[in-house]
Every structure is written in structure tokens, then in C-alpha cells.
C-alpha atoms as a PDB file:
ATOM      1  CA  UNK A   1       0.000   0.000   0.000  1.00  0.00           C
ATOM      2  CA  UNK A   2       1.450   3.143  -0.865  1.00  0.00           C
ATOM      3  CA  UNK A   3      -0.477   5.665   1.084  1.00  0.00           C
ATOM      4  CA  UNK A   4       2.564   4.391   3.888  1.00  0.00           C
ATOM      5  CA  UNK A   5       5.248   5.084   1.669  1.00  0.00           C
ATOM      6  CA  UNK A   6       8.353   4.476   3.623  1.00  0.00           C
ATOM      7  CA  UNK A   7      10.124   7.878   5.336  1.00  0.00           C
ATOM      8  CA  UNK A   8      13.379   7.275   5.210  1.00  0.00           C
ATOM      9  CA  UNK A   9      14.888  10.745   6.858  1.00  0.00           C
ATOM     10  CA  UNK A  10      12.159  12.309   9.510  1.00  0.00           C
ATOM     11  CA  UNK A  11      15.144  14.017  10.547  1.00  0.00           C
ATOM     12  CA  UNK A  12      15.716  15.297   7.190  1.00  0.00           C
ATOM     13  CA  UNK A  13      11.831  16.777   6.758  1.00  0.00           C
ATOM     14  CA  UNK A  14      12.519  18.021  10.103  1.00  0.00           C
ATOM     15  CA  UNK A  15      15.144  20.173   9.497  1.00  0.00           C
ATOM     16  CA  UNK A  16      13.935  21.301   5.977  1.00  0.00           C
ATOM     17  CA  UNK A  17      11.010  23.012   7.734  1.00  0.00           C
ATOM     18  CA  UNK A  18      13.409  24.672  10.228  1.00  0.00           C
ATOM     19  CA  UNK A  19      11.904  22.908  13.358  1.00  0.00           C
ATOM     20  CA  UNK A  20      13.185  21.308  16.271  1.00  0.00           C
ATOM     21  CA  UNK A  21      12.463  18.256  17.117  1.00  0.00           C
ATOM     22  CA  UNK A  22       9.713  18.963  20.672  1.00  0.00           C
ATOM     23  CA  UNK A  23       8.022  21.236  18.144  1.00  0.00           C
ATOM     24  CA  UNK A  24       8.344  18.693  14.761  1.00  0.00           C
ATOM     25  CA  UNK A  25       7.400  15.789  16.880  1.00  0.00           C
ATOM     26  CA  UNK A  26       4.545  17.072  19.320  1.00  0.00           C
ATOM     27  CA  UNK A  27       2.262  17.790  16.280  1.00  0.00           C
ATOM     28  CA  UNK A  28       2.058  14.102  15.564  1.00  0.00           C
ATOM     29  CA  UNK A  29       1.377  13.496  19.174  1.00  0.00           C
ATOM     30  CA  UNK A  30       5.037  11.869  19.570  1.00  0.00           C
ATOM     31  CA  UNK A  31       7.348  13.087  22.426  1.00  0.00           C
ATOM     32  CA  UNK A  32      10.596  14.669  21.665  1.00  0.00           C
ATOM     33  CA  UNK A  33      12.928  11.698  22.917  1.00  0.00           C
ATOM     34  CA  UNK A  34      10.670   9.073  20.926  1.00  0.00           C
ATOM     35  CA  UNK A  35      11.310  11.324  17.498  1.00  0.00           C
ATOM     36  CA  UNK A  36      14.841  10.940  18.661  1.00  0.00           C
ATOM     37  CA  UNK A  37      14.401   7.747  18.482  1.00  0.00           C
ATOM     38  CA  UNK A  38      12.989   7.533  14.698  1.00  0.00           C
ATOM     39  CA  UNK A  39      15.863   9.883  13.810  1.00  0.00           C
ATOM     40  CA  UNK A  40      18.177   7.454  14.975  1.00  0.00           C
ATOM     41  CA  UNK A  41      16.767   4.744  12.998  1.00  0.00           C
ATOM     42  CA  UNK A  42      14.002   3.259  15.179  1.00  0.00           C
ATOM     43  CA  UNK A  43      11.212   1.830  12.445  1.00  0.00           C
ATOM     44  CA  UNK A  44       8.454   4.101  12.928  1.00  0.00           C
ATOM     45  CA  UNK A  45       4.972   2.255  13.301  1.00  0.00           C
ATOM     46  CA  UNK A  46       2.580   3.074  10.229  1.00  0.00           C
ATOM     47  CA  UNK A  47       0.317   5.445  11.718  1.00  0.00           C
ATOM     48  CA  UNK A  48       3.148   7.851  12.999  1.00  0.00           C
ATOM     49  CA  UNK A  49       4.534   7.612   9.458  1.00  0.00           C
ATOM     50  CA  UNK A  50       1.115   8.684   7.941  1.00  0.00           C
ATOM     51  CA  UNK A  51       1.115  11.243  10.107  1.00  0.00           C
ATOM     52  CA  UNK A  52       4.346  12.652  10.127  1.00  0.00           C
ATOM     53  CA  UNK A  53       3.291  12.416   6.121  1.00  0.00           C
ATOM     54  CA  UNK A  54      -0.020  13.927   6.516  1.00  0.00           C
ATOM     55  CA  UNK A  55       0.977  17.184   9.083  1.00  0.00           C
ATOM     56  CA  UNK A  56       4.581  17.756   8.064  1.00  0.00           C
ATOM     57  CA  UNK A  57       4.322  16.606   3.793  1.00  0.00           C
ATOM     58  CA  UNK A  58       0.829  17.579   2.985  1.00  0.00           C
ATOM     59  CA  UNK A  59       0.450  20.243   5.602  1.00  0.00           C
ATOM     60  CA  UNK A  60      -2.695  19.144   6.989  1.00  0.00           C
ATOM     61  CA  UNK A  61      -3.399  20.919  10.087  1.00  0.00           C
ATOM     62  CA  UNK A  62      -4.927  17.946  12.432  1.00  0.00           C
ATOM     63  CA  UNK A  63      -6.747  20.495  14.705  1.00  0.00           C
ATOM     64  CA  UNK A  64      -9.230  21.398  11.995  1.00  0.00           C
ATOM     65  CA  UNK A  65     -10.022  17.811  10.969  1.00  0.00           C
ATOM     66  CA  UNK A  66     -13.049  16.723  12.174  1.00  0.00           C
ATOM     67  CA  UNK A  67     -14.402  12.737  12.551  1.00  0.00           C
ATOM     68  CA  UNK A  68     -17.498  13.654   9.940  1.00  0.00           C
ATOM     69  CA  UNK A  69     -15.748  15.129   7.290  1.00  0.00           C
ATOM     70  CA  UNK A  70     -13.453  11.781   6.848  1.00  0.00           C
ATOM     71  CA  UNK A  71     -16.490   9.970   7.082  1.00  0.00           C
ATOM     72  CA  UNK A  72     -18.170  12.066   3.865  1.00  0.00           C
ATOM     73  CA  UNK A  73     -15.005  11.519   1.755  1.00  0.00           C
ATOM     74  CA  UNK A  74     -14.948   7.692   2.796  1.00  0.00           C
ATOM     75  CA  UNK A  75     -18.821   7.529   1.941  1.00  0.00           C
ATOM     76  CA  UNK A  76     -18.059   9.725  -1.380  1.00  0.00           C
ATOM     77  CA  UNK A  77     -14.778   7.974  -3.010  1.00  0.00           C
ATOM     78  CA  UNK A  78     -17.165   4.315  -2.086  1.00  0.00           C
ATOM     79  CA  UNK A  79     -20.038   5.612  -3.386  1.00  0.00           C
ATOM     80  CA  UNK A  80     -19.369   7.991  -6.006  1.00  0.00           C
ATOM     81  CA  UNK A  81     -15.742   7.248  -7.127  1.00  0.00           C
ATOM     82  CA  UNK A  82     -15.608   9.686 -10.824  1.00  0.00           C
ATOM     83  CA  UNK A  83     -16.647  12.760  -8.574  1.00  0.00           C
ATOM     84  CA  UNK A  84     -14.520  11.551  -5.718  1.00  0.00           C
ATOM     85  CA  UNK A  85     -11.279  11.245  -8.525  1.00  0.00           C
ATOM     86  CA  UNK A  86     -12.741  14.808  -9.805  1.00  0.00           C
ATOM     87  CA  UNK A  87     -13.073  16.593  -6.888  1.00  0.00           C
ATOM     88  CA  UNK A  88      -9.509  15.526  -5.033  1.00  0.00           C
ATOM     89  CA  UNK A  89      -8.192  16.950  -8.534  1.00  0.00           C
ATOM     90  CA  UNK A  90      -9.507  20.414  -8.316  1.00  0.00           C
ATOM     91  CA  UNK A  91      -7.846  20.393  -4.656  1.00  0.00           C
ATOM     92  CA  UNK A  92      -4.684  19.856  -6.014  1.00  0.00           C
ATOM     93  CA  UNK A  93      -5.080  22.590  -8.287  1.00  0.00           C
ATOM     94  CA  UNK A  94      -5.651  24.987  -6.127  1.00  0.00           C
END
């Protein structure tokens, strides 16, 4: 599955976006020793990857998500999959 495409350099993202690592780290609900830890090689479990992917990659701020509006894209991309494909390309253009 791709959507857990393998990070190979947290450390690397980290620094690219000029942040240490309590404040790189803490947004993804990780402490600043266990990010140490994934900098250091540690395998990080899947959902820390997606979300160190999601919040740090894609920019998605996690305190404006809400529980419903994953459930209407889930319901949308199952039930209506052209609009779904249509709609996440406008997104992307804007």
C-alpha cells in the first residue's frame, strides 16, 4: 500500500522546515525523545509515518479535521468514485 510510503529521513523533513524536534514531533502526538528515536533509525509504526506524512508533507493541520468530514469523503470515493477522482483533482489545483 502506498499511502505508507516508507520515510526514510524524519530528521531530514525536520530540518527542511526549520523545526526542532519537541516542536516537529509534538504535532504528531510523539514526544521529543521518541522522534529521537525515529531519527536514529528506530522503524516508525505506520500510523506515525502517515502522520508525520499527513501534518509535516501535505500540511494538513490535524486540529481542523473533524471525525465527519473523513467519514463524507470515505462515503463519497465508495459511493461515487468519478466525482470523488474529480473533486480531489480540483484540490490539487488549487
Amino acid at each position: 500500500m502506498t499511502i505508507f510510503k516508507e520515510i526514510s529521513s524524519p530528521r531530514v523533513i525536520r530540518q527542511k522546515l526549520g523545526l526542532n524536534q519537541n516542536d516537529f514531533w509534538s504535532k504528531v502526538g510523539v514526544t521529543q525523545s521518541g522522534g529521537s528515536r525515529y531519527e536514529s533509525g528506530r522503524r516508525m509504526p505506520r500510523p506515525v509515518r502517515e502522520l508525520v506524512r499527513l501534518v509535516h508533507i501535505e500540511q494538513i493541520d490535524l486540529t481542523k479535521v473533524r471525525k465527519e468530514y473523513l467519514i463524507v469523503a470515505e462515503l463519497l470515493k465508495a459511493q461515487n468514485p468519478d466525482l470523488y477522482t474529480k473533486l480531489k483533482k480540483s484540490a490539487k489545483l488549487r
